[in-house]
Protein backbone atom coordinates (compact mmCIF):
# COMPACT_ATOMS: atom_id res chain seq x y z
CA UNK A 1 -47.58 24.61 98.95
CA UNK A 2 -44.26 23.66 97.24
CA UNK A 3 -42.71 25.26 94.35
CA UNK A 4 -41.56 23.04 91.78
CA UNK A 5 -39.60 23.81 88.14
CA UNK A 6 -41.84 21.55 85.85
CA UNK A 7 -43.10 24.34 83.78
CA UNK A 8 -39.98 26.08 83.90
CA UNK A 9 -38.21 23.16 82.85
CA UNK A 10 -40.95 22.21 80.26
CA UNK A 11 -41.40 25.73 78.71
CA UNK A 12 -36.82 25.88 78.89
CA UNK A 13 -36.93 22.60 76.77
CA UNK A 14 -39.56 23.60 73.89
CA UNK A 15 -37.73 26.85 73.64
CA UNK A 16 -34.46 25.11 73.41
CA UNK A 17 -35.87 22.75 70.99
CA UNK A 18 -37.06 25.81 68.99
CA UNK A 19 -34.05 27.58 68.57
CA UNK A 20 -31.90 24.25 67.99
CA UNK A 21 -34.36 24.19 64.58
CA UNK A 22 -33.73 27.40 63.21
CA UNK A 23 -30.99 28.58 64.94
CA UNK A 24 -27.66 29.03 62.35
CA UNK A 25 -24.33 30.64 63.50
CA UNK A 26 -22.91 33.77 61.38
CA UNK A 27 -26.23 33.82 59.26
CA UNK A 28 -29.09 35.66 59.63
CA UNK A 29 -30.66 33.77 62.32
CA UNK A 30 -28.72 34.18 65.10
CA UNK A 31 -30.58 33.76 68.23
CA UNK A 32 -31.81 37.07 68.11
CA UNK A 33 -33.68 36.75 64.96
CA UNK A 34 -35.08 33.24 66.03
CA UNK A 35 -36.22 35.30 69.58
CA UNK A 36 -37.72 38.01 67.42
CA UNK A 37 -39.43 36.00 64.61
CA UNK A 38 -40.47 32.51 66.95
CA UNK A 39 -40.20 33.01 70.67
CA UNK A 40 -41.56 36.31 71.40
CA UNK A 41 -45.32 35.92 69.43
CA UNK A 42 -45.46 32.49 71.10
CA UNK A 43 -44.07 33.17 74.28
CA UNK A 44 -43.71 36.99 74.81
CA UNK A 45 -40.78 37.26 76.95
CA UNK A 46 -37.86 39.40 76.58
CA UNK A 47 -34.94 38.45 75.16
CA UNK A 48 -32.81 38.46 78.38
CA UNK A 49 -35.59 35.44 79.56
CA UNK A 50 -34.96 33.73 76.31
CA UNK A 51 -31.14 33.53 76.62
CA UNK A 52 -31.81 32.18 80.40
CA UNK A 53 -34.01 29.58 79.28
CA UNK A 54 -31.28 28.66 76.89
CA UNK A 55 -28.92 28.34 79.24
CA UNK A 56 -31.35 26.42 81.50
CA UNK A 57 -30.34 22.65 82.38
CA UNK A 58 -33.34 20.21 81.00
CA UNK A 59 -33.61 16.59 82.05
CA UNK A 60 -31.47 15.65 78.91
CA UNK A 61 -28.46 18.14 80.14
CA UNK A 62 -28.80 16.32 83.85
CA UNK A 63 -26.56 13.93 85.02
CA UNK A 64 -27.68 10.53 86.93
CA UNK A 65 -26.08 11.36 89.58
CA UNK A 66 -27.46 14.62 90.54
CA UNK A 67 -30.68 13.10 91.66
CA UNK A 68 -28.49 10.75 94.41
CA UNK A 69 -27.86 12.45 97.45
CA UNK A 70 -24.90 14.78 97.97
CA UNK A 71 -21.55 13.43 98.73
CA UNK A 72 -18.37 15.68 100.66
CA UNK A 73 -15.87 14.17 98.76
């Protein structure tokens, strides 16, 4: 059987989604504090899975061209 992303990608976007909502830079709810107080009773992963899940490219983030095959050049 194949492995395929979908619930990675699915479970990357809602978190992104998440902490675009109540993130806010030099405040109080840095992405810690939005991993403390929303991600981890929902979710319960650490906070090093959190910040890869941020950094994870979603179907929004993906270019057209990435689904074409592969060029040399």
């Amino acid at each position: 059987m194949a492995y395929n992303r979908k619930g990675y990608l699915l479970r990357a976007k809602k978190i992104q989604e998440i902490d675009r909502e109540h993130y806010e830079p030099y405040h109080d709810s840095c992405h810690k504090m939005v991993w403390r107080t929303h991600i981890r009773p929902l979710y319960g992963c650490s906070y090093k899975t959190f910040l890869k899940y941020l950094k994870a490219r979603t179907d929004e983030d993906r270019n057209p061209s990435d689904d074409n095959q592969l060029s040399l050049f």
